[in-house]
PDB file of N, CA and C in Angstrom:
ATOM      1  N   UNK A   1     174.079  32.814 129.574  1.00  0.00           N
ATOM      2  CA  UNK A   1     173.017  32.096 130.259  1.00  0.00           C
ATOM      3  C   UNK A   1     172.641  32.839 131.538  1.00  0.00           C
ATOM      4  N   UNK A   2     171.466  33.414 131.821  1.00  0.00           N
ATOM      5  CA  UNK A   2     170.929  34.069 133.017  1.00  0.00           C
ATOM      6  C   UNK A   2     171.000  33.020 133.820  1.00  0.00           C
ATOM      7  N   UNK A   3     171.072  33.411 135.016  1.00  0.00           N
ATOM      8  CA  UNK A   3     171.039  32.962 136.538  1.00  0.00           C
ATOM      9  C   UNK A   3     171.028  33.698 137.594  1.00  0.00           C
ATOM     10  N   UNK A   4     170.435  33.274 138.813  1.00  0.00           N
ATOM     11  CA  UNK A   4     170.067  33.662 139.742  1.00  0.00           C
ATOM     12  C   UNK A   4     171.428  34.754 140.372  1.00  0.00           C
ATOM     13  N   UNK A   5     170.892  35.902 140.652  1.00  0.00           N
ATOM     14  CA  UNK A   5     172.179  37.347 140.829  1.00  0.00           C
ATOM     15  C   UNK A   5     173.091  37.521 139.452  1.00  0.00           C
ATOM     16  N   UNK A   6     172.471  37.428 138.238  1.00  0.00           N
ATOM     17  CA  UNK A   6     173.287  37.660 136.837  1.00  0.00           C
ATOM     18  C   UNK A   6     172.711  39.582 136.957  1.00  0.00           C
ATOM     19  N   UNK A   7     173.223  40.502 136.204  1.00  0.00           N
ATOM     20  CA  UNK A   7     173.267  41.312 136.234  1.00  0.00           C
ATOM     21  C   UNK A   7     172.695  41.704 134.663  1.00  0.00           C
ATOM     22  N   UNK A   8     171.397  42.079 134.618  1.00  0.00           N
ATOM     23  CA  UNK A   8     171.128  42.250 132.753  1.00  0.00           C
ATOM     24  C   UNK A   8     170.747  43.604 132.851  1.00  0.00           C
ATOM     25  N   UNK A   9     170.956  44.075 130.912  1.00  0.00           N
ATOM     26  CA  UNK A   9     170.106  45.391 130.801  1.00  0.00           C
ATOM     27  C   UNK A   9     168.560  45.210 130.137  1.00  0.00           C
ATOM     28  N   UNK A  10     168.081  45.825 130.454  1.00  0.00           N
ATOM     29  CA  UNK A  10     166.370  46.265 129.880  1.00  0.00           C
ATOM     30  C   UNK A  10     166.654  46.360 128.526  1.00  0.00           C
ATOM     31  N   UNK A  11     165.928  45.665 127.828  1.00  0.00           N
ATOM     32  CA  UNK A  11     165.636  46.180 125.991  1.00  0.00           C
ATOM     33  C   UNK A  11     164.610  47.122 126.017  1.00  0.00           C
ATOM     34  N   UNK A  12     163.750  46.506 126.925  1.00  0.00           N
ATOM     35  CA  UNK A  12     162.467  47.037 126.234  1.00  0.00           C
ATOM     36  C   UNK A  12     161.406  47.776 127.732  1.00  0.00           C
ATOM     37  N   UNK A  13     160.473  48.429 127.258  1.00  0.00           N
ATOM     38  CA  UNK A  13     159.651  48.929 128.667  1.00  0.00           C
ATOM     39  C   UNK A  13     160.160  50.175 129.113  1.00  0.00           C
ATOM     40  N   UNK A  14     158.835  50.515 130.328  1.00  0.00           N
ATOM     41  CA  UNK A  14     159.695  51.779 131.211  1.00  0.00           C
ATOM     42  C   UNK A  14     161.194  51.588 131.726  1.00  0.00           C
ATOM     43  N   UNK A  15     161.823  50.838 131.819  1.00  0.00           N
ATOM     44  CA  UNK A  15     162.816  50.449 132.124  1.00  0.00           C
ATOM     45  C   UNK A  15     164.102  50.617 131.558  1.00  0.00           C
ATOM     46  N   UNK A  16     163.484  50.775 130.219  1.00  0.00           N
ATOM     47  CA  UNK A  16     164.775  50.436 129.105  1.00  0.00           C
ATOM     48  C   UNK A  16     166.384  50.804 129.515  1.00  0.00           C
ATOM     49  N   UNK A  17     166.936  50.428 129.290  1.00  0.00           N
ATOM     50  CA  UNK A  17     168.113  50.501 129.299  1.00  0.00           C
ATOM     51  C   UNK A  17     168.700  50.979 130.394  1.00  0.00           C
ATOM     52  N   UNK A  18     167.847  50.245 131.915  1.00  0.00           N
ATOM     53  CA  UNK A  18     168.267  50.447 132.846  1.00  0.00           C
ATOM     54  C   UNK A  18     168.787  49.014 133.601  1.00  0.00           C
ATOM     55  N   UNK A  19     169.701  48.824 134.928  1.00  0.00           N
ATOM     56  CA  UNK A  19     170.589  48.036 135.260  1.00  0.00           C
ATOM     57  C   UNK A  19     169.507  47.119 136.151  1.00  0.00           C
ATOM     58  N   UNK A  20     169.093  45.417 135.801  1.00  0.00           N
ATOM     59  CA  UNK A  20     168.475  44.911 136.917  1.00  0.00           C
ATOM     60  C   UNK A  20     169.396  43.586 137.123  1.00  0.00           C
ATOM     61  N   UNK A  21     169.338  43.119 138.211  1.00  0.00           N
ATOM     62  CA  UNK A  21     169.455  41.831 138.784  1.00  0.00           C
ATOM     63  C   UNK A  21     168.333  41.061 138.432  1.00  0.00           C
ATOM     64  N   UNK A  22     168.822  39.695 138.334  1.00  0.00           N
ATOM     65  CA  UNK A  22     167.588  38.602 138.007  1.00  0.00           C
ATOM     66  C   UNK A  22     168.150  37.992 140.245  1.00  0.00           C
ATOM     67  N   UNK A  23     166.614  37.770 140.138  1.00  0.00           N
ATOM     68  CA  UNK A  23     166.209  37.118 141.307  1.00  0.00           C
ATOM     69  C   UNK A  23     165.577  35.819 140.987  1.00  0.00           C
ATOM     70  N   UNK A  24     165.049  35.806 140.022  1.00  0.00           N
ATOM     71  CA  UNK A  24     164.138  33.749 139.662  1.00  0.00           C
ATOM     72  C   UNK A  24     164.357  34.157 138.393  1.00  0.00           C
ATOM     73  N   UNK A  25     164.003  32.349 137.968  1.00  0.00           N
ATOM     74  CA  UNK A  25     163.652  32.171 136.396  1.00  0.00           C
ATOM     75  C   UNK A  25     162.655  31.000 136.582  1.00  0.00           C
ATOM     76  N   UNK A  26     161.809  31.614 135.636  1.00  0.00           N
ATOM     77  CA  UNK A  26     160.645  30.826 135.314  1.00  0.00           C
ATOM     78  C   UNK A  26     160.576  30.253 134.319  1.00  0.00           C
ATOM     79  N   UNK A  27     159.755  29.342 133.537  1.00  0.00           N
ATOM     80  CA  UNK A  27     159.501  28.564 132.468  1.00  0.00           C
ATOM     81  C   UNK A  27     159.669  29.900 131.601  1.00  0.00           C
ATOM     82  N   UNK A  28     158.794  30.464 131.720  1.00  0.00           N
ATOM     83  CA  UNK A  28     158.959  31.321 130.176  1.00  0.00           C
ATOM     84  C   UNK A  28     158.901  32.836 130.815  1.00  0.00           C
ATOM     85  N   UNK A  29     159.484  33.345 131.967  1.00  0.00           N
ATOM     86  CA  UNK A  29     159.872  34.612 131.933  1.00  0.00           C
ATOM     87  C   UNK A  29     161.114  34.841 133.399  1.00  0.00           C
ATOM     88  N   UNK A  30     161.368  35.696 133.632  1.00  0.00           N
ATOM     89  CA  UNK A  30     162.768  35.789 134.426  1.00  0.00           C
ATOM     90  C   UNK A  30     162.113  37.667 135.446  1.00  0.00           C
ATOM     91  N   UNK A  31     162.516  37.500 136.653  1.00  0.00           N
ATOM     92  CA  UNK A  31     161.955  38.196 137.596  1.00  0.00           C
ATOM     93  C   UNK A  31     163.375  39.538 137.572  1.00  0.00           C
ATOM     94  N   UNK A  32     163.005  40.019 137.898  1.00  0.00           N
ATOM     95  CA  UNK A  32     163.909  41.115 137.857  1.00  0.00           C
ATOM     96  C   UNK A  32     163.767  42.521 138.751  1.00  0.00           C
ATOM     97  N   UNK A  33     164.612  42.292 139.554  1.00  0.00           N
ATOM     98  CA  UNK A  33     164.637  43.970 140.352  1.00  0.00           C
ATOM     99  C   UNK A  33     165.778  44.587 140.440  1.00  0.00           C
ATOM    100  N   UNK A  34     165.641  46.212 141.016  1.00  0.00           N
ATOM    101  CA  UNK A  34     166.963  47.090 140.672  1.00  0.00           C
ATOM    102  C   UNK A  34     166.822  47.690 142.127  1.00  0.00           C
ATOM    103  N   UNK A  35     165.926  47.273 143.241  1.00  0.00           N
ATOM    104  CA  UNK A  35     165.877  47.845 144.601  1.00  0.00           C
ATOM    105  C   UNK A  35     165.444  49.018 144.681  1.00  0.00           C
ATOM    106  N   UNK A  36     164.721  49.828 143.896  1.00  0.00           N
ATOM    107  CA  UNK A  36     164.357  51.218 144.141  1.00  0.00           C
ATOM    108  C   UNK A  36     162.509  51.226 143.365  1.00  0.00           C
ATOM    109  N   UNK A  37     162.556  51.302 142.149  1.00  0.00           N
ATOM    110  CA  UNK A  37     161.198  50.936 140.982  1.00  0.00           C
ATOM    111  C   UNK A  37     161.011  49.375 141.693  1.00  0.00           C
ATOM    112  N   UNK A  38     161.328  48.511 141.461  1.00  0.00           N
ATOM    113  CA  UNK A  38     161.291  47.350 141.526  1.00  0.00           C
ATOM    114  C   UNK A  38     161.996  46.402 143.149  1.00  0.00           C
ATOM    115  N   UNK A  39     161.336  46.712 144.025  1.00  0.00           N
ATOM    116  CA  UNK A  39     162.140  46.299 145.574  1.00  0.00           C
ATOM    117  C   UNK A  39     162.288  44.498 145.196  1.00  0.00           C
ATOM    118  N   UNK A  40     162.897  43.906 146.347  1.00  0.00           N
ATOM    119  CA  UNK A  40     163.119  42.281 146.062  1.00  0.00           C
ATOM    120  C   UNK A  40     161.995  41.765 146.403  1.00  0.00           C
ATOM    121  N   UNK A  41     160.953  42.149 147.321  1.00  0.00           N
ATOM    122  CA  UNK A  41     159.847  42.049 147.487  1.00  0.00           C
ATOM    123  C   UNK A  41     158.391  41.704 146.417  1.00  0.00           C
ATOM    124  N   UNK A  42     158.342  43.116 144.991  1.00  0.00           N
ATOM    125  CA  UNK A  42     157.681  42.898 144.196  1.00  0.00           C
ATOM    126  C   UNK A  42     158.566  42.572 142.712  1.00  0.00           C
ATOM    127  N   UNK A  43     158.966  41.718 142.671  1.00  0.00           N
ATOM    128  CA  UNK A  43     159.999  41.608 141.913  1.00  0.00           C
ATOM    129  C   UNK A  43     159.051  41.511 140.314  1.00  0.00           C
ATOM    130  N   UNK A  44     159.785  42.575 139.084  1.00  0.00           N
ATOM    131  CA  UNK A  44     159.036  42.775 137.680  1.00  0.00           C
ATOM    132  C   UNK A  44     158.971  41.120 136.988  1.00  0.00           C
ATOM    133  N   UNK A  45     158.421  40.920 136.333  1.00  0.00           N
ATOM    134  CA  UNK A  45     158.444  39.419 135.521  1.00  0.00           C
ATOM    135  C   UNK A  45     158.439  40.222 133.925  1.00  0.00           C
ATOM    136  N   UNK A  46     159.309  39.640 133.033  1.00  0.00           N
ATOM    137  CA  UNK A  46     159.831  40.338 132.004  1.00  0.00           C
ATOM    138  C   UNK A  46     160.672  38.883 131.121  1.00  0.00           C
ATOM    139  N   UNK A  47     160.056  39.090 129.979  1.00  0.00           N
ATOM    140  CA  UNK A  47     160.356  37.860 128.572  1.00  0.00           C
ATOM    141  C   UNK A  47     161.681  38.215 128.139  1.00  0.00           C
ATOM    142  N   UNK A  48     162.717  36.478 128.834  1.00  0.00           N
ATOM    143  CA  UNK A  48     163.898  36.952 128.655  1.00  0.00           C
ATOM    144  C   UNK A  48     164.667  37.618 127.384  1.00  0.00           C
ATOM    145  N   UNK A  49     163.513  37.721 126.129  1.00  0.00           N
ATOM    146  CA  UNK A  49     163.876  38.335 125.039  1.00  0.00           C
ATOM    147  C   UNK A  49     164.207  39.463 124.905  1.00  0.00           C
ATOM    148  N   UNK A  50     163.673  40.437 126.122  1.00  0.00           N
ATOM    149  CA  UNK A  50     163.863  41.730 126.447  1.00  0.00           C
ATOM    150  C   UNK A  50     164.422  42.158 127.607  1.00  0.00           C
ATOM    151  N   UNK A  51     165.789  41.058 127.615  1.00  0.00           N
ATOM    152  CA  UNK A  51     166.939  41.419 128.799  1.00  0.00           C
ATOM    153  C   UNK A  51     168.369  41.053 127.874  1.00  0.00           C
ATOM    154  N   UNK A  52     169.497  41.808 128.220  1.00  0.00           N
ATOM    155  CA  UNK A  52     170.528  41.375 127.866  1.00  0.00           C
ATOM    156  C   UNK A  52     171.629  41.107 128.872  1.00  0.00           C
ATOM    157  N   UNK A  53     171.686  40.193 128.690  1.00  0.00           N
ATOM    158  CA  UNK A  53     173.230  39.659 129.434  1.00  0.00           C
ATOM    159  C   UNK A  53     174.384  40.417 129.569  1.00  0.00           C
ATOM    160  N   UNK A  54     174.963  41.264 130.639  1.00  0.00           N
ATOM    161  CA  UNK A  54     176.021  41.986 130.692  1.00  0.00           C
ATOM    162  C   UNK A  54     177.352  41.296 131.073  1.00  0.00           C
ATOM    163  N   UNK A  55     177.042  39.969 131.841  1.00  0.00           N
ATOM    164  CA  UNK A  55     178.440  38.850 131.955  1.00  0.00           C
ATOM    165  C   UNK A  55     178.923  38.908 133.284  1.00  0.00           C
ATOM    166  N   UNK A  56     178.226  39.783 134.213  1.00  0.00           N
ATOM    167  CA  UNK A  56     177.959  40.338 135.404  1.00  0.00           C
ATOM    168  C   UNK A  56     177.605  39.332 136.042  1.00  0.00           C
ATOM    169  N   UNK A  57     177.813  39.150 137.898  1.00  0.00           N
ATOM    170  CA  UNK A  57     177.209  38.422 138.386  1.00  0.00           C
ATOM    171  C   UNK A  57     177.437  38.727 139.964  1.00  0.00           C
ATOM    172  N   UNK A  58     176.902  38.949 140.575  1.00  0.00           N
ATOM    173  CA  UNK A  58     176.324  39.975 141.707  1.00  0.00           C
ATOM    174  C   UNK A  58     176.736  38.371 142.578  1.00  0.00           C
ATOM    175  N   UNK A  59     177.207  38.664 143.625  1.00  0.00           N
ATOM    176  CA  UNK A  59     176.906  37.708 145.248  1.00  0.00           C
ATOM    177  C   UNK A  59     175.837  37.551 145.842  1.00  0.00           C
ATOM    178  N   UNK A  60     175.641  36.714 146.272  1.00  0.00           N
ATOM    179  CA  UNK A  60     174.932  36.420 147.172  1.00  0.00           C
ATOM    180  C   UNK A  60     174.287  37.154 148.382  1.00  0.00           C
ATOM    181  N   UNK A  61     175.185  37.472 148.957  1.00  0.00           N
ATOM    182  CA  UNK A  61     175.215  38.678 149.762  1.00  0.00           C
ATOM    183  C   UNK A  61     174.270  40.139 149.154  1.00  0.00           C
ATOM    184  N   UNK A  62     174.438  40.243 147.783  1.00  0.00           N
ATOM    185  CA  UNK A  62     174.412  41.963 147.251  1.00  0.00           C
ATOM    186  C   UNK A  62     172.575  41.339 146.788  1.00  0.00           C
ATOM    187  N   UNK A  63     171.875  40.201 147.190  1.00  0.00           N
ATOM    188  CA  UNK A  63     170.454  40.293 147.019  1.00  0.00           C
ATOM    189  C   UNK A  63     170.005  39.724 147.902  1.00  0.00           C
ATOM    190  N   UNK A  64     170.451  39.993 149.094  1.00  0.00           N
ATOM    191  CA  UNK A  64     169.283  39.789 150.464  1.00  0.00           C
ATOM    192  C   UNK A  64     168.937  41.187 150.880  1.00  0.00           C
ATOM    193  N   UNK A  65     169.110  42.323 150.704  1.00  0.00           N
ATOM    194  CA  UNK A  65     168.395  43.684 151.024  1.00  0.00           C
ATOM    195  C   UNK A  65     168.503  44.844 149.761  1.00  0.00           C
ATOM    196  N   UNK A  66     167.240  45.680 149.767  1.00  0.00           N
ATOM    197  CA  UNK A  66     167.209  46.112 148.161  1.00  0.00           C
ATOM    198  C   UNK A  66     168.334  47.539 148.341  1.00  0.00           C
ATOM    199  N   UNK A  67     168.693  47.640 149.973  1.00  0.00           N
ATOM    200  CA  UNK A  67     170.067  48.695 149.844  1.00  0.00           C
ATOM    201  C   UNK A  67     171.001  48.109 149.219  1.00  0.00           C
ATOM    202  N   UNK A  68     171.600  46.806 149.558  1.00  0.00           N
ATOM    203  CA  UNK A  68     172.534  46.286 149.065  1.00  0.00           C
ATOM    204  C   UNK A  68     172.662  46.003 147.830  1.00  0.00           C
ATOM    205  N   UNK A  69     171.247  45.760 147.011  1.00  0.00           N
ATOM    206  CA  UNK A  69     171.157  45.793 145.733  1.00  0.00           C
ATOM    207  C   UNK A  69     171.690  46.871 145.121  1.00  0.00           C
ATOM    208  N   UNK A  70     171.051  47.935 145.580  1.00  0.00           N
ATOM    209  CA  UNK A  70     171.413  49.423 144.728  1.00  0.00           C
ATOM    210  C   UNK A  70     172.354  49.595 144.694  1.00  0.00           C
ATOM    211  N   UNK A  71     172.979  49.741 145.846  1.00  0.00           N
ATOM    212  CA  UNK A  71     175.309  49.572 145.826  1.00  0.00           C
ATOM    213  C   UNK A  71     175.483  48.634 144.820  1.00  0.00           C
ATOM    214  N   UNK A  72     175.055  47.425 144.636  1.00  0.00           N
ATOM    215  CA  UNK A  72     176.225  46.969 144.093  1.00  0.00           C
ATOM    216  C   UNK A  72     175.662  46.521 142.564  1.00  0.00           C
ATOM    217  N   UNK A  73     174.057  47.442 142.325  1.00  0.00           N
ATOM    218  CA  UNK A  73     174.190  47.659 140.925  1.00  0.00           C
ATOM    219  C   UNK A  73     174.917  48.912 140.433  1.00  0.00           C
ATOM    220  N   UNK A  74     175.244  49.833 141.289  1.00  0.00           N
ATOM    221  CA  UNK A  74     175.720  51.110 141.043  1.00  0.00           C
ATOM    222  C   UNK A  74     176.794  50.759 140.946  1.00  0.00           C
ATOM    223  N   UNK A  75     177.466  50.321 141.440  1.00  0.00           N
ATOM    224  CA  UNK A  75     179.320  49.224 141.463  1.00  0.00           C
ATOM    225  C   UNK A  75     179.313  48.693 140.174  1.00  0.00           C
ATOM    226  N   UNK A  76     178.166  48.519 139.144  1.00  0.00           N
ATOM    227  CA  UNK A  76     178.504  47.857 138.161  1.00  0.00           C
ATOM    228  C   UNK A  76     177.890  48.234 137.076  1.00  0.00           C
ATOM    229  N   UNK A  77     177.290  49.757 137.091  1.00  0.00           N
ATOM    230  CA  UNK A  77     176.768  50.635 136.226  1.00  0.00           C
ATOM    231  C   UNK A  77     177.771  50.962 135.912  1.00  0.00           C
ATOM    232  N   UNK A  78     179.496  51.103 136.962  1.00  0.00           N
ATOM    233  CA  UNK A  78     180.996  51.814 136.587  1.00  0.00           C
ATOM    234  C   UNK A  78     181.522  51.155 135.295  1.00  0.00           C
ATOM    235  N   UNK A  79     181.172  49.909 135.505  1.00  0.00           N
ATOM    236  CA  UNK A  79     181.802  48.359 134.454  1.00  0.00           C
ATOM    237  C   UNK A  79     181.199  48.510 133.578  1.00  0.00           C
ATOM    238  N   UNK A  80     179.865  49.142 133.115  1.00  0.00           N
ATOM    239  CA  UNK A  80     179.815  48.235 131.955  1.00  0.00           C
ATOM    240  C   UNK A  80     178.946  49.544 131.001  1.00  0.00           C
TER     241      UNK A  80
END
């Protein structure tokens, strides 16, 4: 089940099979940034059909600045 700082991979898009954080969920799509392509600012909107759940789940802390994002998706590019 996605939630807010869950950690998914890209299926599909320029993106593919790269590491994002979910930041919102919407009725029918889920926001997603990785702090570099995608800052927390313009966050991507992407059909949760084309995210996968890695079981990951980022703090609180690691999505209030898109530096802190990048550390601690890179911290968990090691995991998985």
């Amino acid at each position: 089940m996605l939630e807010k700082g869950s950690v998914v991979r890209s299926l599909a898009g320029r993106d593919k099979d790269g590491l994002l954080a979910v930041c919102e969920i919407t009725d029918d799509a889920v926001c997603v940034c990785d702090g570099k392509e995608r800052p927390l600012g313009n966050p991507k909107r992407k059909n949760p059909r084309h995210l996968a759940d890695t079981g990951l789940r980022l703090p609180p802390e690691a999505v209030v600045s898109n530096k802190a994002l990048r550390k601690a998706l890179a911290g968990c590019a090691e995991r998985v």
